[in-house]
C-alpha atoms as a PDB file:
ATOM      1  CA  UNK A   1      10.879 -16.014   4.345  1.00  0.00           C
ATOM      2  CA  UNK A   2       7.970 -15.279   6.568  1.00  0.00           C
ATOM      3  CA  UNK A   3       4.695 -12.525   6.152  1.00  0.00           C
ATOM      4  CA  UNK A   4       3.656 -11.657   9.269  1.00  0.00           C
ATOM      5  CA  UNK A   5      -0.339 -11.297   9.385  1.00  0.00           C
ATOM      6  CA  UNK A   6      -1.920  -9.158  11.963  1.00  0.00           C
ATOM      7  CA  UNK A   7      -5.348  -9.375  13.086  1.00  0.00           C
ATOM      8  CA  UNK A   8      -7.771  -8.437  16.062  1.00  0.00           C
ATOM      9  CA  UNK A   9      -7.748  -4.874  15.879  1.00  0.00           C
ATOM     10  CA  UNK A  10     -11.172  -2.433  15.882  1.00  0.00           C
ATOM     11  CA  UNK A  11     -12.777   0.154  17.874  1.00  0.00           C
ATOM     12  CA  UNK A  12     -12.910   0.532  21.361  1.00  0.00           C
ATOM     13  CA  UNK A  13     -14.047   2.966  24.115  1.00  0.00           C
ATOM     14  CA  UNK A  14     -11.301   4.388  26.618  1.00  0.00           C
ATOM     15  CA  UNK A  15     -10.588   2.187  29.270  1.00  0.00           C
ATOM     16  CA  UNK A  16     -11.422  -1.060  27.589  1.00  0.00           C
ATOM     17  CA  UNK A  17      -9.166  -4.015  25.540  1.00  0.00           C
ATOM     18  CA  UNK A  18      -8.314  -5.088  22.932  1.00  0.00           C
ATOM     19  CA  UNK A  19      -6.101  -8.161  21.930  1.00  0.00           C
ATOM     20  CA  UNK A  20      -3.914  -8.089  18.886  1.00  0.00           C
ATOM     21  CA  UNK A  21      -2.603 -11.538  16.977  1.00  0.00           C
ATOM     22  CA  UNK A  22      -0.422 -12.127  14.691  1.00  0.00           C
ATOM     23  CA  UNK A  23       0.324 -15.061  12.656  1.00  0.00           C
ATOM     24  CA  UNK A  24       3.257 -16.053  10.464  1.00  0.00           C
ATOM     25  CA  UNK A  25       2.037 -17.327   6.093  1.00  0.00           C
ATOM     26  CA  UNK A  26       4.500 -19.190   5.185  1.00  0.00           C
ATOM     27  CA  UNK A  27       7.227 -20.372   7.637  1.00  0.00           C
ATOM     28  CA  UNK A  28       6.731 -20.754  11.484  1.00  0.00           C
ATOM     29  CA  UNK A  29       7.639 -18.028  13.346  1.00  0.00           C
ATOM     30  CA  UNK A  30       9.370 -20.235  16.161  1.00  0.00           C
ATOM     31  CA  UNK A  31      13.055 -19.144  15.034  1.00  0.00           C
ATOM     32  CA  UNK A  32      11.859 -15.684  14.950  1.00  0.00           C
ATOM     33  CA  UNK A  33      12.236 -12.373  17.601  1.00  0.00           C
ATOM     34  CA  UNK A  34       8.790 -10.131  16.879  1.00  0.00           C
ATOM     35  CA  UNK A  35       7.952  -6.646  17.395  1.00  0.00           C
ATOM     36  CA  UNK A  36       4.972  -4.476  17.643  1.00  0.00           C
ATOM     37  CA  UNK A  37       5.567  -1.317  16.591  1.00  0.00           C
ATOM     38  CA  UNK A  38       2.289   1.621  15.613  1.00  0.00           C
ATOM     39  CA  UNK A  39       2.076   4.830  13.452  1.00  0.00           C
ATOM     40  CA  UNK A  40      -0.429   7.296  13.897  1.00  0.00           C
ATOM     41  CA  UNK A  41      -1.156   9.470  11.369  1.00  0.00           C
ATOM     42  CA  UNK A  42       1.384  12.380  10.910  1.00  0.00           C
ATOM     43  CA  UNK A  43       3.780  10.656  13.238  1.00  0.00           C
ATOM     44  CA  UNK A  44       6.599   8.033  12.589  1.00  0.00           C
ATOM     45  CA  UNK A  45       6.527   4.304  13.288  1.00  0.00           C
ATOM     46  CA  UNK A  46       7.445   3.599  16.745  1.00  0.00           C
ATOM     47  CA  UNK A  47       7.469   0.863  18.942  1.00  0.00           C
ATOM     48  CA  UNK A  48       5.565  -0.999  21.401  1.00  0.00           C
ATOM     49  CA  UNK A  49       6.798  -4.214  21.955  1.00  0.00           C
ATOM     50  CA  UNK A  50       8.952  -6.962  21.803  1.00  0.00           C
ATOM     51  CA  UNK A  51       9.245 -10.576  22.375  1.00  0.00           C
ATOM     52  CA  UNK A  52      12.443 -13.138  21.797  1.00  0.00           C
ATOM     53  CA  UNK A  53      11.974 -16.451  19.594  1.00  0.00           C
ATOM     54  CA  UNK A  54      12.147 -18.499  22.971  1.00  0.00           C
ATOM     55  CA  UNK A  55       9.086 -16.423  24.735  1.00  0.00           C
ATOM     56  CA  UNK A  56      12.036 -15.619  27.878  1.00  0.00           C
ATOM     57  CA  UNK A  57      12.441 -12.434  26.971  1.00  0.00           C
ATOM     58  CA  UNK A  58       9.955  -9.095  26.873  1.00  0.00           C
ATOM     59  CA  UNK A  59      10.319  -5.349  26.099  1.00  0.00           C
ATOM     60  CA  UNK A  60       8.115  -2.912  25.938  1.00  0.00           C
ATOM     61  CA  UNK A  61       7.728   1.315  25.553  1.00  0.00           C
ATOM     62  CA  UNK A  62       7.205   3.142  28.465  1.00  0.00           C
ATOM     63  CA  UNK A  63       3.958   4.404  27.312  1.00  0.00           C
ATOM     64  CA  UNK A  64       2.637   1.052  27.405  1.00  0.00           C
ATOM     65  CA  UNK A  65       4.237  -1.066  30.177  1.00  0.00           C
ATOM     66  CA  UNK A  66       1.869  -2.112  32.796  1.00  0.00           C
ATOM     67  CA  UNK A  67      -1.108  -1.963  30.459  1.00  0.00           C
ATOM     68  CA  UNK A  68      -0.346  -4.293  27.012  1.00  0.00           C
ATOM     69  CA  UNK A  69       1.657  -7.532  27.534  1.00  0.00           C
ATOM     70  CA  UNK A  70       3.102  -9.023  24.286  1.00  0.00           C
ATOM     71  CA  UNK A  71       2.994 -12.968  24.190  1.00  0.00           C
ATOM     72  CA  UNK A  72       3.078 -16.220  22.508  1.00  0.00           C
ATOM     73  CA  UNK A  73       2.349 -19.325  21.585  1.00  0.00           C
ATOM     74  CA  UNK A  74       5.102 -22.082  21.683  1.00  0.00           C
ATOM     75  CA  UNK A  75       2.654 -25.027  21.749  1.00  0.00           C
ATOM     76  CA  UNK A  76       4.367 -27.788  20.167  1.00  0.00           C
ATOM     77  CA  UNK A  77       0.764 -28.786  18.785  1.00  0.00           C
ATOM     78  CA  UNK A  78       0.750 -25.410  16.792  1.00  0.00           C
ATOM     79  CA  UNK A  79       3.867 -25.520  14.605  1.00  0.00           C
ATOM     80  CA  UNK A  80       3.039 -21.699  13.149  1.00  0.00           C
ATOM     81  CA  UNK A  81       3.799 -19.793  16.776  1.00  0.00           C
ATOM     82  CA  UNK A  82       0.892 -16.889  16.936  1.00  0.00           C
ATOM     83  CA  UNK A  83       2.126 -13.615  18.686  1.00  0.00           C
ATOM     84  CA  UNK A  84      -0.385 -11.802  20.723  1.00  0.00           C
ATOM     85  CA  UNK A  85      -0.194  -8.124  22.037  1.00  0.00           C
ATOM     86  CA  UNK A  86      -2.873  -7.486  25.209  1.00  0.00           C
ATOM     87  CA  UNK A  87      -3.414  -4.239  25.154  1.00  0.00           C
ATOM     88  CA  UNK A  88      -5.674  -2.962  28.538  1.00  0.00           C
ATOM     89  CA  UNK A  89      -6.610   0.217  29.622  1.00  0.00           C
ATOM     90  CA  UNK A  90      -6.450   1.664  26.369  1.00  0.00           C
ATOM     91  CA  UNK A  91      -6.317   5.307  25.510  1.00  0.00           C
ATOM     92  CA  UNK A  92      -7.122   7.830  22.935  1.00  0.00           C
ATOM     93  CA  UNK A  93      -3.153   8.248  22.113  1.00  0.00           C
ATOM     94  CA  UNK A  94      -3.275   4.166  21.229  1.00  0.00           C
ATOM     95  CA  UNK A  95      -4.945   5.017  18.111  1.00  0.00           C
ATOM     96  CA  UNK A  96      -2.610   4.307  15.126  1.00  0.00           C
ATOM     97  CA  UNK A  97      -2.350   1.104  12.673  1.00  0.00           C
ATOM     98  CA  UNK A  98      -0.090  -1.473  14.998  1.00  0.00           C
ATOM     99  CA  UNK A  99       2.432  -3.596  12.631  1.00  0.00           C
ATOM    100  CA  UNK A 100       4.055  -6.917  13.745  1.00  0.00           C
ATOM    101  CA  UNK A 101       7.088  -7.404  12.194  1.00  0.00           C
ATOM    102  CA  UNK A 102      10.021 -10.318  12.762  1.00  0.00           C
ATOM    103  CA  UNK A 103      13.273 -10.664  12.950  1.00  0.00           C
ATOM    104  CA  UNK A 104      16.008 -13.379  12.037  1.00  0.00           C
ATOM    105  CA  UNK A 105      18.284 -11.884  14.716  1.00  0.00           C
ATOM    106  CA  UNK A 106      18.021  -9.262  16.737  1.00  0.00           C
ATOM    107  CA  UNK A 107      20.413  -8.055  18.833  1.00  0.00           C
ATOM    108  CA  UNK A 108      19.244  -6.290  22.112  1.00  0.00           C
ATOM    109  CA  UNK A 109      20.182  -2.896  20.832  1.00  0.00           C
ATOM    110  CA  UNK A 110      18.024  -3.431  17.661  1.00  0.00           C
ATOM    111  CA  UNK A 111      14.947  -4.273  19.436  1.00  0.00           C
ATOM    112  CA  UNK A 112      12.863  -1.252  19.695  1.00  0.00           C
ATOM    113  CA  UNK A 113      14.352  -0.180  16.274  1.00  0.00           C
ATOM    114  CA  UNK A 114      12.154  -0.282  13.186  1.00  0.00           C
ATOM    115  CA  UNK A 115      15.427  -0.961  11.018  1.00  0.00           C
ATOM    116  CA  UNK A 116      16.163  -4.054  13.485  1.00  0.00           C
ATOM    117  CA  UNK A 117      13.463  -6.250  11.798  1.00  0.00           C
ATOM    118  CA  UNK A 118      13.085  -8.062   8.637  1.00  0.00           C
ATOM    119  CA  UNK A 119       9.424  -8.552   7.966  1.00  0.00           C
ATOM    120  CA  UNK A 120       6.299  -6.823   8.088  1.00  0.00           C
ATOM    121  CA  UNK A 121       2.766  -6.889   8.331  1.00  0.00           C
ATOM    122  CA  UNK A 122       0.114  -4.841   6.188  1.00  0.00           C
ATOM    123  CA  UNK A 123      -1.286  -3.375   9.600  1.00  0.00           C
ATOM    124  CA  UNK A 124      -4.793  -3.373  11.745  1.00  0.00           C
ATOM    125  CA  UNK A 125      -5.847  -0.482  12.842  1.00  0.00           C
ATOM    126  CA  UNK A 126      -7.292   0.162  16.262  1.00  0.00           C
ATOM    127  CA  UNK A 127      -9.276   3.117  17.116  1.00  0.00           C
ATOM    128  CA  UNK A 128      -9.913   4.561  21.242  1.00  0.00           C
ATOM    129  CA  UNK A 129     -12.591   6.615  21.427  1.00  0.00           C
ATOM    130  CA  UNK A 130     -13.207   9.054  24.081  1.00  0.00           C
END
C-alpha cells in the first residue's frame, strides 16, 4: 500500500507558477500510474492530470494543457519516484485543493476518472489571486 503526500502548493498572483510534488510514504511509487485531480469548493473532484508508471505516457484536461505539465522522477538513485505537476500561467479558476492519487492499474479509459485510482492524498491547496 502506498499514501501519496502532496506538497508545494500556496498563493499566487494570476499569471505566475506554481509547482506541485508529490511523494509516495511507504512503498515507491515506481509500479504506480498517478493522477492529479482538484475540487473547488461547491464543485466535484475533477481531473487534471495524468502520468503512466514508466513516465511514456501523459494526459491532461483541456483546461490545463499547454500551461501545467505533470512529471517525474525515475532516477534510479531515488528509489521513492516523486511526481511533480508544473502548473504556469495560472488563473483564478485554478483555485481548489489539488489531490495526487495512484493507481495499481489503470486502464486508459480510467484515467481521468476519480474511481480509476486507488490512493489518495490529504490535499494542498493553491490559491490565484486576481
Amino acid at each position: 500500500q502506498v499514501q501519496p503526500v502532496e506538497s508545494g502548493g500556496g498563493l499566487v498572483q494570476a499569471g505566475g507558477s506554481l509547482r506541485l510534488s508529490c511523494a509516495p510514504s511507504g512503498r515507491t511509487f515506481s509500479t504506480y500510474a498517478v493522477g492529479w485531480f482538484r475540487q473547488a469548493p461547491g464543485k466535484e473532484r475533477e481531473f487534471v492530470a495524468h502520468i503512466t508508471w514508466s513516465g511514456d505516457n501523459t494526459y491532461y484536461a483541456d483546461s490545463v494543457k499547454g500551461r501545467f505539465t505533470i512529471s517525474r522522477d525515475n532516477s534510479k538513485n531515488t528509489d521513492k519516484n516523486t511526481v511533480y505537476l508544473q502548473m504556469n500561467s495560472l488563473k483564478p479558476e485554478d483555485t481548489a485543493v489539488y489531490y495526487c492519487a495512484a493507481a495499481v492499474y489503470a486502464p486508459v479509459t480510467a484515467w481521468g476518472k476519480v474511481n480509476g485510482y486507488d490512493y489518495w492524498g490529504q490535499g494542498t491547496q493553491v490559491t490565484v489571486s486576481s
